[in-house]
C-alpha atoms as a PDB file:
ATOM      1  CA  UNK A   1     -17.521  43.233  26.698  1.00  0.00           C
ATOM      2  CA  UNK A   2     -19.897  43.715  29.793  1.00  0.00           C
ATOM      3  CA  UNK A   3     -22.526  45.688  30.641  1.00  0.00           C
ATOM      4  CA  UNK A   4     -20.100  47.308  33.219  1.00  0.00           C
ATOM      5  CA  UNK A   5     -17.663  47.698  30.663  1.00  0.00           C
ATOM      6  CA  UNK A   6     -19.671  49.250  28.196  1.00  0.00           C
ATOM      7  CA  UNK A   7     -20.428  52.017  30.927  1.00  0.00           C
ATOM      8  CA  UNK A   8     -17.344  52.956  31.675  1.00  0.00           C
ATOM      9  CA  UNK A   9     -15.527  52.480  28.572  1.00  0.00           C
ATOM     10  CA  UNK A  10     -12.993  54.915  27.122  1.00  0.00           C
ATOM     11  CA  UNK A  11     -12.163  52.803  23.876  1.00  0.00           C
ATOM     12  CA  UNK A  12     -14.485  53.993  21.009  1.00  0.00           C
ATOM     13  CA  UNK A  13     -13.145  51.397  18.685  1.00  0.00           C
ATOM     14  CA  UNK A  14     -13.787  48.175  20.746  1.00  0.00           C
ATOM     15  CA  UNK A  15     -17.521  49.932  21.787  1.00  0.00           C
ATOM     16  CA  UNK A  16     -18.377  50.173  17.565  1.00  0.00           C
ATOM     17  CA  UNK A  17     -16.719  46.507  17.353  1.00  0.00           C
ATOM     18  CA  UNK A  18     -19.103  45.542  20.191  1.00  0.00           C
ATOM     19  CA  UNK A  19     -22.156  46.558  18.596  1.00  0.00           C
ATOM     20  CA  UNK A  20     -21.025  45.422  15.178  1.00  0.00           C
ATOM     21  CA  UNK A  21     -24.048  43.451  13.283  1.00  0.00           C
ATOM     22  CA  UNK A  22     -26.740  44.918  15.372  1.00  0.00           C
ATOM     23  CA  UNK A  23     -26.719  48.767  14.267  1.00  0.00           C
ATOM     24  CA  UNK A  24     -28.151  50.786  11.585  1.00  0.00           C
ATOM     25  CA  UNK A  25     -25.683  51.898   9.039  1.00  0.00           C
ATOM     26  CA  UNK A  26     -27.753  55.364  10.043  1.00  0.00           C
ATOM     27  CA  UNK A  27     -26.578  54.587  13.430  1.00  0.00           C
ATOM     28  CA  UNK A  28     -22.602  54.670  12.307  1.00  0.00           C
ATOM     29  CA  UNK A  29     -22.924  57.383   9.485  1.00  0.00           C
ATOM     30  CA  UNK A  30     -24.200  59.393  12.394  1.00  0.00           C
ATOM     31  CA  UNK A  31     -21.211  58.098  14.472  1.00  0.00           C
ATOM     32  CA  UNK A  32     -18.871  59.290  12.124  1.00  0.00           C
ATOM     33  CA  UNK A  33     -20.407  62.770  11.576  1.00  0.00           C
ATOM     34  CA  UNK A  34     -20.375  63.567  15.309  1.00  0.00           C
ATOM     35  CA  UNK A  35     -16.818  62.335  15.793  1.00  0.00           C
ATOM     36  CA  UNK A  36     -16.055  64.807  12.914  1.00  0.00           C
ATOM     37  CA  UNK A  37     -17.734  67.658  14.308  1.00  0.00           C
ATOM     38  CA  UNK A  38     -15.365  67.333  17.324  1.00  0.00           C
ATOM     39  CA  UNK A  39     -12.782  69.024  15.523  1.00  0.00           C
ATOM     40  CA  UNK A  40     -12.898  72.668  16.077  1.00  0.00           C
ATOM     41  CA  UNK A  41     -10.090  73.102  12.586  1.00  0.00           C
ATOM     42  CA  UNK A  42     -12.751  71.319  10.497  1.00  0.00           C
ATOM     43  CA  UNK A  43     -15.598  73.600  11.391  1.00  0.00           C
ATOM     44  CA  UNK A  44     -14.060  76.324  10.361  1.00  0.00           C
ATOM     45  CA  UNK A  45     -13.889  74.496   7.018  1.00  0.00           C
ATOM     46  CA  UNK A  46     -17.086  75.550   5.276  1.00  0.00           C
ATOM     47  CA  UNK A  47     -17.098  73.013   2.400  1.00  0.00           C
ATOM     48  CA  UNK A  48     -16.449  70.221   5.466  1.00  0.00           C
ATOM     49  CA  UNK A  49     -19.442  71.327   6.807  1.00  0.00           C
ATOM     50  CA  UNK A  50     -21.457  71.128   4.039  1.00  0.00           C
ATOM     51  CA  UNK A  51     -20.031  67.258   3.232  1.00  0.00           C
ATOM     52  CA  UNK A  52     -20.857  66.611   6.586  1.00  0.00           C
ATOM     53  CA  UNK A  53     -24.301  68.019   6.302  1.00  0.00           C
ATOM     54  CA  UNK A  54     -24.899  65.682   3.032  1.00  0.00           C
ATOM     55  CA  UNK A  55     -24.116  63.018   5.150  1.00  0.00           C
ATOM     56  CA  UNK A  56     -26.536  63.757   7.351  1.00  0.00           C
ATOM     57  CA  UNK A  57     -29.096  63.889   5.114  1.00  0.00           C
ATOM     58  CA  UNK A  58     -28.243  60.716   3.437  1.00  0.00           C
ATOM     59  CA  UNK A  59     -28.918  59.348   6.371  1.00  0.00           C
ATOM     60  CA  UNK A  60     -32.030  60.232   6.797  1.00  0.00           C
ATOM     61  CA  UNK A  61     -33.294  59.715   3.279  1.00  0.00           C
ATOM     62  CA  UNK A  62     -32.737  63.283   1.823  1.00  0.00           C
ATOM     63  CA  UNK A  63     -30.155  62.408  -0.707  1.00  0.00           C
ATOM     64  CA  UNK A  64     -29.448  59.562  -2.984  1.00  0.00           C
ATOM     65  CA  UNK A  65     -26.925  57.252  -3.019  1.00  0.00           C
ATOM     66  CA  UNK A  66     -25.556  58.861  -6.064  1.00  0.00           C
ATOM     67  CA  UNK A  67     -25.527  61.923  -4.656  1.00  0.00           C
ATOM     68  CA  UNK A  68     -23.577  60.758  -1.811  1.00  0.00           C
ATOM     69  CA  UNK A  69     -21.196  58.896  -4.107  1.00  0.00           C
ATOM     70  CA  UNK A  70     -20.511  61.901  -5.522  1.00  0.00           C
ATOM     71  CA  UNK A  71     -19.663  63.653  -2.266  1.00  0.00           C
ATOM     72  CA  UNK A  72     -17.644  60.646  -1.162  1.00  0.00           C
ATOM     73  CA  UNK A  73     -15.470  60.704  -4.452  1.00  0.00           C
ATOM     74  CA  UNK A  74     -14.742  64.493  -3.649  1.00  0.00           C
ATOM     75  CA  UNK A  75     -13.895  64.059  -0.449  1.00  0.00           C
ATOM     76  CA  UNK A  76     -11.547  61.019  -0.994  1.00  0.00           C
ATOM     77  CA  UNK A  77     -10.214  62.857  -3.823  1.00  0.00           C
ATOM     78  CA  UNK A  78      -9.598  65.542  -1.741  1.00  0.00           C
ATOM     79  CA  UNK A  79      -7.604  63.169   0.956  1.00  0.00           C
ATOM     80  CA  UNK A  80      -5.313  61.672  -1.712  1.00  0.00           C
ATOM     81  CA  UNK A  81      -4.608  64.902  -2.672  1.00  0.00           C
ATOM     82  CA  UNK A  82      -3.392  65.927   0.121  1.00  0.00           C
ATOM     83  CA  UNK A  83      -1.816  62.865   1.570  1.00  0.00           C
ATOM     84  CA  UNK A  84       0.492  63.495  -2.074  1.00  0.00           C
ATOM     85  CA  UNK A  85       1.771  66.761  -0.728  1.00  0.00           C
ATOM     86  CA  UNK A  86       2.431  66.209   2.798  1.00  0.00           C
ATOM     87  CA  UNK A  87       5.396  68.147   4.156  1.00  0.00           C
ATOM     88  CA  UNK A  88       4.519  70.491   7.220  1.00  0.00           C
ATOM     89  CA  UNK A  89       3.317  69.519  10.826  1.00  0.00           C
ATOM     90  CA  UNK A  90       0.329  71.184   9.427  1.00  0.00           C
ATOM     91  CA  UNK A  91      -0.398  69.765   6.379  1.00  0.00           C
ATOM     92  CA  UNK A  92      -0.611  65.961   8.383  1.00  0.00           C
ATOM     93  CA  UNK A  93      -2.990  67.462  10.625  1.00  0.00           C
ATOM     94  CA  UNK A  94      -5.470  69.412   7.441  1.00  0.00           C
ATOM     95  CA  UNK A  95      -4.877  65.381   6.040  1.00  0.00           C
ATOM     96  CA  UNK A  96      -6.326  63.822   8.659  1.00  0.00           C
ATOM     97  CA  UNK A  97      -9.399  66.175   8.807  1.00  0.00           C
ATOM     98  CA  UNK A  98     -10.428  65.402   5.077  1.00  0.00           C
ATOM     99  CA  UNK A  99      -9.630  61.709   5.944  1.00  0.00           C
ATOM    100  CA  UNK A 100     -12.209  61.715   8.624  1.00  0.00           C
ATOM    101  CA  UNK A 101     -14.884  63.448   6.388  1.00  0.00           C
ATOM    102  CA  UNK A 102     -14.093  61.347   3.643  1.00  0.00           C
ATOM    103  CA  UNK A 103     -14.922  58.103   5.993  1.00  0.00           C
ATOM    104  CA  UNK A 104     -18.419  59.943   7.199  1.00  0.00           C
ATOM    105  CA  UNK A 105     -19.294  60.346   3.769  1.00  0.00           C
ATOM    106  CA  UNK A 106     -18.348  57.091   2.138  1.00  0.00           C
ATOM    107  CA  UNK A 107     -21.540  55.302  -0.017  1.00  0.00           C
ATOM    108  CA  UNK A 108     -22.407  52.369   1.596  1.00  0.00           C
ATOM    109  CA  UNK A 109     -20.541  49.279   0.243  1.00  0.00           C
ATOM    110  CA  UNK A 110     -18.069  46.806   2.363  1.00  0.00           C
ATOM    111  CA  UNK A 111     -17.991  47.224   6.289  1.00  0.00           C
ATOM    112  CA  UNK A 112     -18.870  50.277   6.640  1.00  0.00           C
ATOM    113  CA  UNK A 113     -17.922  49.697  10.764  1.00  0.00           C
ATOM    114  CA  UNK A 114     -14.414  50.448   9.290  1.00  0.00           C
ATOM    115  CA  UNK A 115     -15.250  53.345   8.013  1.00  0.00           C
ATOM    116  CA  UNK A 116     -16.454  54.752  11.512  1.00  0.00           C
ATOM    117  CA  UNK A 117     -13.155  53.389  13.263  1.00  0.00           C
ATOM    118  CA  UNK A 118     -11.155  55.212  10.683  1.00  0.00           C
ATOM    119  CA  UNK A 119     -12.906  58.574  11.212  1.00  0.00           C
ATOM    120  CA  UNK A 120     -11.830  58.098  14.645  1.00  0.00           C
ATOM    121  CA  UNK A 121      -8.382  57.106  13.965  1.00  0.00           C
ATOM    122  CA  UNK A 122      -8.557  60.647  11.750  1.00  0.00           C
ATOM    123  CA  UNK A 123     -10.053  62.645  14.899  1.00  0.00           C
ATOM    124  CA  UNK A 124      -7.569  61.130  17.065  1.00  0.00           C
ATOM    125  CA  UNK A 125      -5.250  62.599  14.712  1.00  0.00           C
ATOM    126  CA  UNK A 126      -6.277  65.893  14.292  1.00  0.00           C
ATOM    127  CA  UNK A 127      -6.334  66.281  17.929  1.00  0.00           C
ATOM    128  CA  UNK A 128      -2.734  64.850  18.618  1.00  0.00           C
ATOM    129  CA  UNK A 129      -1.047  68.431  18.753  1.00  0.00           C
ATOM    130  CA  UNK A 130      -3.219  69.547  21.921  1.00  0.00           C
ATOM    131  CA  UNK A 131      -1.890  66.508  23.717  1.00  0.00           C
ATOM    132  CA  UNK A 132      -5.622  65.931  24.383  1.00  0.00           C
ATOM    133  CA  UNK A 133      -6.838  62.319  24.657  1.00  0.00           C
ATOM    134  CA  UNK A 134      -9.945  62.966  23.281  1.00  0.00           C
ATOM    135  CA  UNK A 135     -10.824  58.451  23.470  1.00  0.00           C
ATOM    136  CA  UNK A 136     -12.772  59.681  26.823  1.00  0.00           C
ATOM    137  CA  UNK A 137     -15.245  62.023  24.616  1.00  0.00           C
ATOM    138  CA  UNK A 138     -15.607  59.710  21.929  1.00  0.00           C
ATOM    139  CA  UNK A 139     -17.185  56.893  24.150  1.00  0.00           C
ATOM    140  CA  UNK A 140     -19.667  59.003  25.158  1.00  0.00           C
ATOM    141  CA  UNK A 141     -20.547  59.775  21.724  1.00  0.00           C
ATOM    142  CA  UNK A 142     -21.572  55.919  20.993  1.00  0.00           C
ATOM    143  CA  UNK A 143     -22.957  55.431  24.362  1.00  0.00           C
ATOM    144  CA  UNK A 144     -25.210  58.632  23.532  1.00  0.00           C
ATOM    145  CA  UNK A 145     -26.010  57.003  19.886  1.00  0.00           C
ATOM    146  CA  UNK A 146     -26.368  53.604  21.142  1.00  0.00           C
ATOM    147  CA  UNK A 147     -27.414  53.624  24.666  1.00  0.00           C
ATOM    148  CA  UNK A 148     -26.903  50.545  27.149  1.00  0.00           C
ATOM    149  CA  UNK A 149     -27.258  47.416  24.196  1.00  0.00           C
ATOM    150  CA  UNK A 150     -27.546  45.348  27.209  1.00  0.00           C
ATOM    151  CA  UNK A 151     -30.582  46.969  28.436  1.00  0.00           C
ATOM    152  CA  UNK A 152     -32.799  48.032  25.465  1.00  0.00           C
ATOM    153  CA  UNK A 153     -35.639  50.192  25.812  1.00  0.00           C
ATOM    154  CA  UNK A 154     -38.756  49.831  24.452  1.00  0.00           C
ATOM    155  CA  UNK A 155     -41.208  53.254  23.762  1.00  0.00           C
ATOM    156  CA  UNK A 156     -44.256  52.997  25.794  1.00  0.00           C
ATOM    157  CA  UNK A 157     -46.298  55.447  23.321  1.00  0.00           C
ATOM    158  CA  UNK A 158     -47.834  57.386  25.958  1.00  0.00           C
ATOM    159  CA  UNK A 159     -43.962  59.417  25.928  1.00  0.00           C
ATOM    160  CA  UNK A 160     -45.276  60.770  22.564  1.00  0.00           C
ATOM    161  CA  UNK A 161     -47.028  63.218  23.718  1.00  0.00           C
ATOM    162  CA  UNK A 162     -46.989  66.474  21.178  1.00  0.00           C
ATOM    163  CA  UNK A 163     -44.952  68.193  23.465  1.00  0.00           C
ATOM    164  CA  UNK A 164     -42.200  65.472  23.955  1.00  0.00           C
ATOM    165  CA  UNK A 165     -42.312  64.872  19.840  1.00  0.00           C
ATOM    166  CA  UNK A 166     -42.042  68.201  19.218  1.00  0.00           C
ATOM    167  CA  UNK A 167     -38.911  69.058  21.650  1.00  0.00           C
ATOM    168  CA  UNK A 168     -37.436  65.774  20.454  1.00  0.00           C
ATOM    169  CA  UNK A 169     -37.349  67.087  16.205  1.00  0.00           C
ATOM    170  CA  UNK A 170     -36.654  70.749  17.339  1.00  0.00           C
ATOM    171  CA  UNK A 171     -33.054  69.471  18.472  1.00  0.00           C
ATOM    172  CA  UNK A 172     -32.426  66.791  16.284  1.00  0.00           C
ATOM    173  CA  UNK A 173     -32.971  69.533  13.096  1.00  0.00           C
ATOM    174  CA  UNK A 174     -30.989  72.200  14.991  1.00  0.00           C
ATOM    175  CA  UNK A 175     -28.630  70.159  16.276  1.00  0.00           C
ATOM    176  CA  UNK A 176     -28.725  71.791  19.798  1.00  0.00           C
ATOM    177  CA  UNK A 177     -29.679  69.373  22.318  1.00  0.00           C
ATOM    178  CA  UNK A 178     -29.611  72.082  25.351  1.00  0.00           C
ATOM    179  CA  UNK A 179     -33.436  71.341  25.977  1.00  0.00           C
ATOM    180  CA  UNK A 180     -32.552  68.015  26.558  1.00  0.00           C
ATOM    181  CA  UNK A 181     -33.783  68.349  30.882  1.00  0.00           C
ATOM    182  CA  UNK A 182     -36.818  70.009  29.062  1.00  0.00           C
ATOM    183  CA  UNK A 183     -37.512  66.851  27.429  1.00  0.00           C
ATOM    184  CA  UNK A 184     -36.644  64.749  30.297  1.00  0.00           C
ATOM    185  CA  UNK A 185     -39.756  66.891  32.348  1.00  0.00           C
ATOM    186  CA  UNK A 186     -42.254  66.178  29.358  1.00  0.00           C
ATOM    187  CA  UNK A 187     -41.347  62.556  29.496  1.00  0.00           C
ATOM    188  CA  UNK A 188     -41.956  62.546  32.922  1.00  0.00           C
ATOM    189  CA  UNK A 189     -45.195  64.377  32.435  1.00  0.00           C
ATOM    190  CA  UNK A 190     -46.101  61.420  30.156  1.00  0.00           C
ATOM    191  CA  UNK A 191     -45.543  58.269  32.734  1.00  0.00           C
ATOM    192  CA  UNK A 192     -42.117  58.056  32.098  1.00  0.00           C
ATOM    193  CA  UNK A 193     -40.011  56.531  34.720  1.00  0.00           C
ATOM    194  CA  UNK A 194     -37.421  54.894  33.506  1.00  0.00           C
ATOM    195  CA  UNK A 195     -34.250  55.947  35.259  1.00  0.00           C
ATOM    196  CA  UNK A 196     -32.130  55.455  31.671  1.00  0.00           C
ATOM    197  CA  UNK A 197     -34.507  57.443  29.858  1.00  0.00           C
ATOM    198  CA  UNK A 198     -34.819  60.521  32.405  1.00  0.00           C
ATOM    199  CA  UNK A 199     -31.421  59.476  33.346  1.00  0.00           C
ATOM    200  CA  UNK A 200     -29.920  60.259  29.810  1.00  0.00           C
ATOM    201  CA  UNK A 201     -31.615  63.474  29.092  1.00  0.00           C
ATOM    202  CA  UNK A 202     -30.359  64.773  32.707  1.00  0.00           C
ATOM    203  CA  UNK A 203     -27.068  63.859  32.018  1.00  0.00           C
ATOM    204  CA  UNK A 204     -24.431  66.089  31.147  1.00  0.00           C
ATOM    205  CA  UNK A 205     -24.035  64.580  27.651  1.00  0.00           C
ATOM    206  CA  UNK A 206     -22.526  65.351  25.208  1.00  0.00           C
ATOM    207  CA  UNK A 207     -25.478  64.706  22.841  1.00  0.00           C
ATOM    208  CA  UNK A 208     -25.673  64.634  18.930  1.00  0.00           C
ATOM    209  CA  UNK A 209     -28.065  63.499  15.799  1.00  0.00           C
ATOM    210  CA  UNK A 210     -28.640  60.007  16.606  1.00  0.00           C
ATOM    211  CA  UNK A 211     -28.962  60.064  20.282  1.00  0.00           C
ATOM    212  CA  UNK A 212     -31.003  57.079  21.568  1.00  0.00           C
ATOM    213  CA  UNK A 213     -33.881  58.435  23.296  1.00  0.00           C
ATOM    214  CA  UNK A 214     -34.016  61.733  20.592  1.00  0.00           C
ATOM    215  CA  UNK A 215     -34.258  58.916  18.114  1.00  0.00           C
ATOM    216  CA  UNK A 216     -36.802  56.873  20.072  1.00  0.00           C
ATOM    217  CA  UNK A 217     -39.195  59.580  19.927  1.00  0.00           C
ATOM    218  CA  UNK A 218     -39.233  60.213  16.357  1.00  0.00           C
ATOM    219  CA  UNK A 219     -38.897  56.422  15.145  1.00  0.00           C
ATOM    220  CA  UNK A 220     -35.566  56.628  14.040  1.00  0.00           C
ATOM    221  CA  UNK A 221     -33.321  53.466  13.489  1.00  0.00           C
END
């Protein structure tokens, strides 16, 4: 894949086989979260939500690994379960959303690259009815996680200003990223010029837990 490529991409699946061996298994978790939280079905699932919250926090370091094996064998559980009883249009489609939280909240173990794919492959699914090729959206999910891997930025820590730091955590714990031009200004404020940097947080996103320069700021991996 190219750099050009990579930009205008609109096949998740060769974009996470791309940047296989050089991302955080945060990175992917992450990956697989957001990809889930595209569905609008599974959020209105409240015990969905709250897997996909524990994966969350596994990746960050707020729950063990047994904890999260414990989710993981629920939600697998869960999958089988209803992969056994499979009749209706709708029961396929209720499948694949507790297939694609069961990948997201997996223990690590294996490739877990797969499990990221398959999440998609369980998105994909769950979106099929709308006719909606949702591949588009998905790409801009990893390029939002991942940035340009052929153009790496490095923090220059005059960005960290308090202000900068402190809009950065405020929307990676709330998980709205609407301040994201707000950050873009403080960044500025700081020296910043980089046109990837400012350009990214002036973008029209979408943005999620893991984007790049969100994760820059708070020296996440």
């Amino acid at each position: 894949m190219t750099e050009t490529e990579w930009l205008v991409s609109t096949d998740p699946a060769r974009m996470i086989e791309f940047v296989r061996g050089t991302a955080t298994e945060r990175k992917i978790r992450l990956l697989a979260v957001a990809c889930c939280r595209t569905s609008r079905q599974l959020l209105l699932n409240k015990n969905h939500l709250a897997d996909l919250d524990a994966a969350e926090r596994y990746a960050d370091g707020f729950l063990t690994l047994a904890e999260l094996r414990e989710v993981g064998e629920w939600c697998n559980a869960r999958a089988v379960s209803m992969y056994a009883q499979l009749e209706l249009e709708r029961d396929i489609d209720r499948w694949a959303e507790a297939t694609a939280v069961a990948n997201a909240t997996h223990p690590p173990g294996g490739n877990y690259f797969d499990l990221a794919n398959n999440a998609l492959d369980a998105v994909w699914m769950l979106n099929r009815a709308t006719h909606r090729d949702i591949n588009p959206y998905l790409s801009l999910l990893v390029r939002d996680i991942f940035g340009n891997p052929f153009r790496l930025v490095a923090l220059d820590p005059a960005w960290r200003t308090e202000a900068a730091v402190a809009l950065a955590r405020g929307m990676y714990e709330s998980r709205d990223f609407t301040p994201m031009s707000v950050l873009a200004d403080a960044l500025e404020d700081a020296g910043c010029a980089g046109t990837d940097v400012l350009g990214h947080c002036r973008g029209s996103g979408p943005h999620v837990r893991g984007c790049w320069v969100v994760d820059l700021l708070l020296g996440k991996a």
